[in-house]
Protein backbone atom coordinates (compact mmCIF):
# COMPACT_ATOMS: atom_id res chain seq x y z
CA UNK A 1 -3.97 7.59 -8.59
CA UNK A 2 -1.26 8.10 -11.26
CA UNK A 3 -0.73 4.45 -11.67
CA UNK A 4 -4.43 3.32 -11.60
CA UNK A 5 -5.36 6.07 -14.55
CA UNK A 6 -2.33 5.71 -16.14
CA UNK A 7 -2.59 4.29 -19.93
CA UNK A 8 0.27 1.71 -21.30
CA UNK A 9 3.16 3.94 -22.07
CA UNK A 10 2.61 5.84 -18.86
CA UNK A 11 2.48 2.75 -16.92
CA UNK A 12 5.54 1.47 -18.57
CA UNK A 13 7.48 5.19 -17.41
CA UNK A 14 6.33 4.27 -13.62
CA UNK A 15 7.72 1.14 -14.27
CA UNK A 16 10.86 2.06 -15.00
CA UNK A 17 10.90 4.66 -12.30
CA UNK A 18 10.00 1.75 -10.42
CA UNK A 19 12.70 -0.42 -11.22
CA UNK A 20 15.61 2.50 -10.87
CA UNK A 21 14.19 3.19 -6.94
CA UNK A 22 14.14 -0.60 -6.27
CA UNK A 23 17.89 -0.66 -6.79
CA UNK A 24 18.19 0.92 -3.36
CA UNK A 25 18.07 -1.11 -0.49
CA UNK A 26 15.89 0.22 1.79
CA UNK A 27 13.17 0.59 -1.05
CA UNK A 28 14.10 -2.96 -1.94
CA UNK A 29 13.72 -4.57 1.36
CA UNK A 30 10.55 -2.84 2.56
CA UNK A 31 8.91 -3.62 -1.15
CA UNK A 32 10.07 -7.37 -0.48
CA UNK A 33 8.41 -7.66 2.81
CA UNK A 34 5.26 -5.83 1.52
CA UNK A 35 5.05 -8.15 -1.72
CA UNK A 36 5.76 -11.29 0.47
CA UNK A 37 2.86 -9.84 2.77
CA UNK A 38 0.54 -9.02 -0.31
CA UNK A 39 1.60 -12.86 -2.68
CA UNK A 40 -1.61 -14.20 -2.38
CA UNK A 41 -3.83 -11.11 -2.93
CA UNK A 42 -1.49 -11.17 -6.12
CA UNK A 43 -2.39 -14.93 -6.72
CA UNK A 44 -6.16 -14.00 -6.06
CA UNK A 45 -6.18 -11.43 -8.11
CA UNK A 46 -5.09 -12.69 -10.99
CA UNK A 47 -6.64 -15.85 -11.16
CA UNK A 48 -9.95 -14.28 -10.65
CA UNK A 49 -9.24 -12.02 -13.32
CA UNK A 50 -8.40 -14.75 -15.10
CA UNK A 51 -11.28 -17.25 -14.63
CA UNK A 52 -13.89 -14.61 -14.86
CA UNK A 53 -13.42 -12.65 -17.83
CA UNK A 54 -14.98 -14.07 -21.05
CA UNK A 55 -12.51 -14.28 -24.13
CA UNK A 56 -10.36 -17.16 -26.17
CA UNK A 57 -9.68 -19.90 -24.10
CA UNK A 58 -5.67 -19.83 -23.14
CA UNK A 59 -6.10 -23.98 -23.35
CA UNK A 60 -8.67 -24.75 -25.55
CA UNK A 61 -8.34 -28.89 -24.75
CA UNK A 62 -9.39 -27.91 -21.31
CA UNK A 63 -13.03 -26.00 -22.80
CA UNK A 64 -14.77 -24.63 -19.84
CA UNK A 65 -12.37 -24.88 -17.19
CA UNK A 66 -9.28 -23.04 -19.34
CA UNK A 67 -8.54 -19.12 -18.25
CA UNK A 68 -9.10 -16.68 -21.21
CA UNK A 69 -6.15 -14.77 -22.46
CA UNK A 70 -7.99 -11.68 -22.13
CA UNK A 71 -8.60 -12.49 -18.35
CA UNK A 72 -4.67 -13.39 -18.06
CA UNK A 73 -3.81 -9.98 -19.96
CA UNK A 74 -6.53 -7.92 -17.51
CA UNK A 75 -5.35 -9.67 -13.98
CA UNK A 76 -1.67 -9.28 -14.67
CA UNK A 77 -2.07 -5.96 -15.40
CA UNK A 78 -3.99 -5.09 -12.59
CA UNK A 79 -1.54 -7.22 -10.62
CA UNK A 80 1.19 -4.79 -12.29
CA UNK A 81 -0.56 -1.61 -11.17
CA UNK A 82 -0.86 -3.02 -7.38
CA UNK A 83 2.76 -3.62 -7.67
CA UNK A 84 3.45 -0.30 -8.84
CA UNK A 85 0.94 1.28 -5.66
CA UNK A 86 3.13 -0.84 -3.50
CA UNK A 87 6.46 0.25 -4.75
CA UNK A 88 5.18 3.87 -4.01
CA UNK A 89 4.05 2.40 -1.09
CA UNK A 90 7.85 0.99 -0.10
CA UNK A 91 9.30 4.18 -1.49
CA UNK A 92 7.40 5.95 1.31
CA UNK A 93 8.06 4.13 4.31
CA UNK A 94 11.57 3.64 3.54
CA UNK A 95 12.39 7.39 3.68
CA UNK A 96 9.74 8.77 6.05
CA UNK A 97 10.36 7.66 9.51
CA UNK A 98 6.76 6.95 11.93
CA UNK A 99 6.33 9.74 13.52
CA UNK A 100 6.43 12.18 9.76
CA UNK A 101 4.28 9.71 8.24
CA UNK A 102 1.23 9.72 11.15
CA UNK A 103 1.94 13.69 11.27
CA UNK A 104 1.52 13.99 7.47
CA UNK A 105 -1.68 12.12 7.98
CA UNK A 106 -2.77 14.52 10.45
CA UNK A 107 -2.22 17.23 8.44
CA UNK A 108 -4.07 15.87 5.20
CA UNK A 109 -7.07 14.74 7.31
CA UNK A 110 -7.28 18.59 7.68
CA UNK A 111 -10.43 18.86 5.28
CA UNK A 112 -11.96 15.53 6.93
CA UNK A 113 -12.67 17.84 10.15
CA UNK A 114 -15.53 19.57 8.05
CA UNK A 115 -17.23 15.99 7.86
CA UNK A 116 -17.03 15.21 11.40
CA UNK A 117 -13.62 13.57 11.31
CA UNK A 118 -11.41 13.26 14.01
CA UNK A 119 -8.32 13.23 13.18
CA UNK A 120 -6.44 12.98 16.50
CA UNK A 121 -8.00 9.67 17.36
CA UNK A 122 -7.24 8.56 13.89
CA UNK A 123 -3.56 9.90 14.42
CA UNK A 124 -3.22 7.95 17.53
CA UNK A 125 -4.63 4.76 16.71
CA UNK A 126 -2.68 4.85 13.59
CA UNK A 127 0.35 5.07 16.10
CA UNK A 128 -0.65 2.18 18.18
CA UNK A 129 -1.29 -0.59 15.21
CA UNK A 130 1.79 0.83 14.00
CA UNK A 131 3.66 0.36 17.17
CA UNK A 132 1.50 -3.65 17.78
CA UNK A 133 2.76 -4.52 14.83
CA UNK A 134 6.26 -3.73 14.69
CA UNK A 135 6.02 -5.38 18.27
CA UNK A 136 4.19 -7.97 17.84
CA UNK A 137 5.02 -11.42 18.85
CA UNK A 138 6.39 -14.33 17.51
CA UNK A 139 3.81 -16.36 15.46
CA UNK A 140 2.63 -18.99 17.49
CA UNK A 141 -0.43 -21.80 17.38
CA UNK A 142 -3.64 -19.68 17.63
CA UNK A 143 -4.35 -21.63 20.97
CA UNK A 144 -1.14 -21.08 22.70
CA UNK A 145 -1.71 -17.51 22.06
CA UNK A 146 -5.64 -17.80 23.61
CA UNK A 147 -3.80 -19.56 26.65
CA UNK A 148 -1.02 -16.62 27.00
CA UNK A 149 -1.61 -14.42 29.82
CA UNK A 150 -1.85 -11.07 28.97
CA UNK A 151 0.93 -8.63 29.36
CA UNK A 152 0.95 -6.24 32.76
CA UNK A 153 1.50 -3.04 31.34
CA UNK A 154 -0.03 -0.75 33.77
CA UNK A 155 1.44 2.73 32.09
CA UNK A 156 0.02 3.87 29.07
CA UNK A 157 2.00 4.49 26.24
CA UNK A 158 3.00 8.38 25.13
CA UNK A 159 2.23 9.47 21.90
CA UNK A 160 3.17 13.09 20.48
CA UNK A 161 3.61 14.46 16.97
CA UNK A 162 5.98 16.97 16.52
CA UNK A 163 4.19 19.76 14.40
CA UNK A 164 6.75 19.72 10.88
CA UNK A 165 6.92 23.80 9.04
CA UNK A 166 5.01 23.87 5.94
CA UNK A 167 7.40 24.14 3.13
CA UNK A 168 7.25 25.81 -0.49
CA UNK A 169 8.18 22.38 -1.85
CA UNK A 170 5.50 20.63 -0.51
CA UNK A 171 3.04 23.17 -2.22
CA UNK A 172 4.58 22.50 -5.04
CA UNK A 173 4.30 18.71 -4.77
CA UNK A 174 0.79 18.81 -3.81
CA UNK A 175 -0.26 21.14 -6.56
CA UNK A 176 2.19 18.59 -9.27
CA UNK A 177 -0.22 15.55 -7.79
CA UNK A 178 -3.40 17.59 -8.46
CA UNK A 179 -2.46 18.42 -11.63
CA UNK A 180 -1.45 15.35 -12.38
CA UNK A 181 -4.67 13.90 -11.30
CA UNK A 182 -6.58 16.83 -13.74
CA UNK A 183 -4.74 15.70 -16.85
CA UNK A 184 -4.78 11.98 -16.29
């Protein structure tokens, strides 16, 4: 939420924070795969950004067909800022193996129960896409995959979250986001 409120010079600090995580490699490779994943949302993005926002022309021999600048400016930044959520993103699932991450969704969904959320079905299906796509197959033609027969697994698959102590630090990181989120 930081990122998305965040004016200029902020934006420019997160950057830099950014930048100093990416030189490690586990942040680097998991931001890598989830930028390759993400390119054309980028692309999309942007040129929509670009094509749709009124302003000066970028080419003016081009007239009606020409991006505006102001368009440009507006889609890379919010290009910037999903690069920034996606760092985060990296930064997170470099240094928080499975299992913490679906239990520290658990835990947050906490309030969610109030609203007739249930958060052990979301826990667990969270595991399995997790689990189908680190084990997913090959990429294949559509049809050959269609013809496949299905895999004969006949025992269901295990899941259990180990329940992780509630630490003074992460009241303290919790209440830093909130306020965080107040001032912004």
């Amino acid at each position: 939420m930081a990122v998305e409120r965040a004016a200029l010079p902020g934006l420019s600090f997160l950057a830099v924070a950014t930048a100093t995580a990416f030189l490690f490699a586990p942040v680097r490779f998991q931001l890598l795969r989830l930028l390759r994943r993400t390119r054309w949302l980028l692309a999309v993005l942007l040129l929509t950004y670009a094509f749709s926002i009124p302003g000066t022309a970028l080419w003016p021999m081009l007239a009606w067909a020409s991006p505006s600048i102001e368009g440009v400016q507006q889609g890379a930044l919010r290009a910037g800022r999903l690069v920034l959520m996606l760092a985060g993103l990296a930064m997170l699932l470099a240094y928080t193996t499975r299992p913490r991450l679906i239990y520290g969704l658990y835990a947050l969904a906490r309030p969610l129960t109030w609203l007739g959320f249930d958060r052990r079905a979301f826990a667990v299906r969270l595991g399995l896409t997790l689990d189908y796509v680190e084990h997913a197959p090959p990429a294949t033609r559509w049809l050959d995959t269609l013809r496949a027969p299905l895999p004969d697994e006949a025992s269901p698959t295990l899941y259990a979250l180990n329940v992780e102590r509630w630490q003074s630090c992460d009241v303290a990181v919790i209440l830093a986001g909130l306020l965080l989120a107040v001032l912004s």
